[in-house]
C-alpha atoms as a PDB file:
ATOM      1  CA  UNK A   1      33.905 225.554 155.248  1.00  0.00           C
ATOM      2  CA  UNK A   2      36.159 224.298 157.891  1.00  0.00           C
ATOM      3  CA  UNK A   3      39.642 223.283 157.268  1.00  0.00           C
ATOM      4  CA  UNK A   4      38.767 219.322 157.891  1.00  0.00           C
ATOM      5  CA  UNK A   5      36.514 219.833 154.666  1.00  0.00           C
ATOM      6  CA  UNK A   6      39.790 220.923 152.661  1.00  0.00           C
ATOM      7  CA  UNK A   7      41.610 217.988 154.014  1.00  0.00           C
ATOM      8  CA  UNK A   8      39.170 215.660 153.308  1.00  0.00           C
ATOM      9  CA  UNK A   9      38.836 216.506 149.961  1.00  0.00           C
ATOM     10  CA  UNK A  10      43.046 216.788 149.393  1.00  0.00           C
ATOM     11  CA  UNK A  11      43.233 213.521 150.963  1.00  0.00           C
ATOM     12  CA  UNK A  12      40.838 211.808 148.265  1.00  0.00           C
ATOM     13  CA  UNK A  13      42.198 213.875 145.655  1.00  0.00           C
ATOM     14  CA  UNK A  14      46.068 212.150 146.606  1.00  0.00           C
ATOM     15  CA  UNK A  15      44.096 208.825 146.976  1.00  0.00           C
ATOM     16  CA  UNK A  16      42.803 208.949 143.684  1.00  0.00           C
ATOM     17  CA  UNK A  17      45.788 210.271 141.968  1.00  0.00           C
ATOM     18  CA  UNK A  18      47.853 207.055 143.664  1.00  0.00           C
ATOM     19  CA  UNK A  19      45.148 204.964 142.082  1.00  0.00           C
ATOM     20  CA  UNK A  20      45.812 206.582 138.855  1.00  0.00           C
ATOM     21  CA  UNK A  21      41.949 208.101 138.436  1.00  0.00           C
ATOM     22  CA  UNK A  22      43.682 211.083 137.316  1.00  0.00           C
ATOM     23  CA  UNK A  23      39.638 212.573 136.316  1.00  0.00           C
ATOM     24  CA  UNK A  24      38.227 212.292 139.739  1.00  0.00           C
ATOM     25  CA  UNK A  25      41.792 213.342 141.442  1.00  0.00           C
ATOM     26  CA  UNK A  26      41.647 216.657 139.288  1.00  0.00           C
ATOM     27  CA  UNK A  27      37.349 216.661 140.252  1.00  0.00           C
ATOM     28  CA  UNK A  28      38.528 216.437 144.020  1.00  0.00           C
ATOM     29  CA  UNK A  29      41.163 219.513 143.389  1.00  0.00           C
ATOM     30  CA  UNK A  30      38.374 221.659 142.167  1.00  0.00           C
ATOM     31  CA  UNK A  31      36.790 221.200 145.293  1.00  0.00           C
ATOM     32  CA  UNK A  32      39.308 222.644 147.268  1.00  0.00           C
ATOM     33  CA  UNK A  33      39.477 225.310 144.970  1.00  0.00           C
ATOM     34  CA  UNK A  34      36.423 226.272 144.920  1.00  0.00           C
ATOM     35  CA  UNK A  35      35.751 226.201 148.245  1.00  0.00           C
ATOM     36  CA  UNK A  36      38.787 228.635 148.309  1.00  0.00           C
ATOM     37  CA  UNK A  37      41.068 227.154 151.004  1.00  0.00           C
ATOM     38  CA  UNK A  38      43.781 229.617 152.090  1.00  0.00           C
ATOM     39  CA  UNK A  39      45.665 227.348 154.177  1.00  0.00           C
ATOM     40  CA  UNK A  40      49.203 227.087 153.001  1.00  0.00           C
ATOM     41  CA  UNK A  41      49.607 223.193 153.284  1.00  0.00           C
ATOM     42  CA  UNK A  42      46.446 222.247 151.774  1.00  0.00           C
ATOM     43  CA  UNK A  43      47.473 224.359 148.825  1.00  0.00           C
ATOM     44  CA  UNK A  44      51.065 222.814 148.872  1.00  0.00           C
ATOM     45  CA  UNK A  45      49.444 219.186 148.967  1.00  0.00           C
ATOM     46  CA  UNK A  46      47.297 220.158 145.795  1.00  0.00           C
ATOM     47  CA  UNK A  47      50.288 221.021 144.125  1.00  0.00           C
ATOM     48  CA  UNK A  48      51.956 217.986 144.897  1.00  0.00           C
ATOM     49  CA  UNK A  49      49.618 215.989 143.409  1.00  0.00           C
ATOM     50  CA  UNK A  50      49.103 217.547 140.603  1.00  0.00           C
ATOM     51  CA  UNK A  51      53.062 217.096 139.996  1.00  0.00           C
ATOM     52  CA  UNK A  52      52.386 213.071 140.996  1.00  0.00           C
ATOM     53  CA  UNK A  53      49.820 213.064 138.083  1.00  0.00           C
ATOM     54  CA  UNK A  54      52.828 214.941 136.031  1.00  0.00           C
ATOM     55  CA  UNK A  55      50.459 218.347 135.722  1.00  0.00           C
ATOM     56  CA  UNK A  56      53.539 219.940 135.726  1.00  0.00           C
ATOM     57  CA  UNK A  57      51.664 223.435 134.988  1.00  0.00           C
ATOM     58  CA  UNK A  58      49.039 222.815 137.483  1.00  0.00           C
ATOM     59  CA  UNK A  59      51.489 222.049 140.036  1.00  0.00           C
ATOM     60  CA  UNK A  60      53.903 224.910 139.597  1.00  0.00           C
ATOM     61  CA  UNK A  61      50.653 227.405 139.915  1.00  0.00           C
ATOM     62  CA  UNK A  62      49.306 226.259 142.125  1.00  0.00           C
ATOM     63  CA  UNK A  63      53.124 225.562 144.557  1.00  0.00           C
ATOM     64  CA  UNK A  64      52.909 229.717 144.126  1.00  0.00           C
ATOM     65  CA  UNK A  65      49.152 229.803 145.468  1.00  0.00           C
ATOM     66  CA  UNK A  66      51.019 227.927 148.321  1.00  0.00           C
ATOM     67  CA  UNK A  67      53.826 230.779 148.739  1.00  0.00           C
ATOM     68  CA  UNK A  68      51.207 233.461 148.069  1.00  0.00           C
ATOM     69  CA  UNK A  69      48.903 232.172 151.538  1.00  0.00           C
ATOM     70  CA  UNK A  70      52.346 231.647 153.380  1.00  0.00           C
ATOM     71  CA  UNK A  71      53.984 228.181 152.624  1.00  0.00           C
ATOM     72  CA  UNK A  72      57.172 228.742 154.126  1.00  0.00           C
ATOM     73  CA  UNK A  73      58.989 225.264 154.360  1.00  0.00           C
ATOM     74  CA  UNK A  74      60.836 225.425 150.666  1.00  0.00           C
ATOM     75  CA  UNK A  75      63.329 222.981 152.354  1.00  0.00           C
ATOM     76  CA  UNK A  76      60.737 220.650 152.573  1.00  0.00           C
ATOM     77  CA  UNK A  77      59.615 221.174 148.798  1.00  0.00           C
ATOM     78  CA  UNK A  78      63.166 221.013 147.264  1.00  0.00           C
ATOM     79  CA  UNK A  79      63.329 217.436 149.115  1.00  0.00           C
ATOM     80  CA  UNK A  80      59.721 216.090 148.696  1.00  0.00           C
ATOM     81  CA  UNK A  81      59.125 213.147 146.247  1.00  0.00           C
ATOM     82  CA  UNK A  82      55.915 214.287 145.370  1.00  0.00           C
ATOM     83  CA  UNK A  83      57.577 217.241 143.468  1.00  0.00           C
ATOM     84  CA  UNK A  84      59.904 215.436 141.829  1.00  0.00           C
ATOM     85  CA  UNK A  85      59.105 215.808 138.186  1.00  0.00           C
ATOM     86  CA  UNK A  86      59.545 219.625 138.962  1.00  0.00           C
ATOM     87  CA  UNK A  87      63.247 219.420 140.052  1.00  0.00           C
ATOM     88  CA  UNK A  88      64.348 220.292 136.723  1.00  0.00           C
ATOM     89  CA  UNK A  89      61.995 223.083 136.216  1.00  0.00           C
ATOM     90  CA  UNK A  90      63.653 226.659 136.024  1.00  0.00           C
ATOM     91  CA  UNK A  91      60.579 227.884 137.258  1.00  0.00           C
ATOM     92  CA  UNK A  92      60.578 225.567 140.715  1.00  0.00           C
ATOM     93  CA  UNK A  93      64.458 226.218 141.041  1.00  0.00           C
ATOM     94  CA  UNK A  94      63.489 229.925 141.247  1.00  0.00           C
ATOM     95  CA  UNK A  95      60.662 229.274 143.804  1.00  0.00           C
ATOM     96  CA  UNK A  96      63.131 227.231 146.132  1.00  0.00           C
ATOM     97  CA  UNK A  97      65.796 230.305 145.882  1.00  0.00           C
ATOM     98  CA  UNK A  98      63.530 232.944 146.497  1.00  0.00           C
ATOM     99  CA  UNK A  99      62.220 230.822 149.434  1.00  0.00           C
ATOM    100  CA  UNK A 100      65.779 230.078 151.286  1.00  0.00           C
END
């Protein structure tokens, strides 16, 4: 699958998790998932919308998928809203040290 196919899918997972259809956000995240994406942004996207639907686990798994396929803008992370109920995480702190 091409990358437009990931971001397709992201972008109606974020739509549906701003709508507050948490079920067919998570559905849409399987997608891209499953249809293994290894692009660094589309993972980091997932991950911030799992953290908007306060999947606080989900989002700090899958913010190290991110790191693991090369997300390398941890400035960007430590100020996006999308991540904010991870700010007080010890486990997010770590990722935005390691990343500086």
């Amino acid at each position: 699958m091409g990358s437009g196919r990931y971001a397709r899918t992201n972008s109606s997972a974020g739509r549906y998790a701003e709508l507050g259809s948490r079920n067919e956000a998570i559905r849409e995240f399987e997608k891209v998932q499953i249809l293994g994406s290894t692009d660094p942004h589309t993972i980091y996207n997932v991950a911030c919308t799992y953290s908007h639907l306060q999947m606080k686990k989900e989002a700090l798994t899958t913010l190290k998928r991110a790191a693991e396929a090369g997300f390398s803008e941890w400035d960007l992370a430590a100020r996006d809203p999308d991540l904010a109920c991870l700010r007080e995480e010890p486990e997010f702190k770590r990722m935005l040290e390691r990343g500086k």
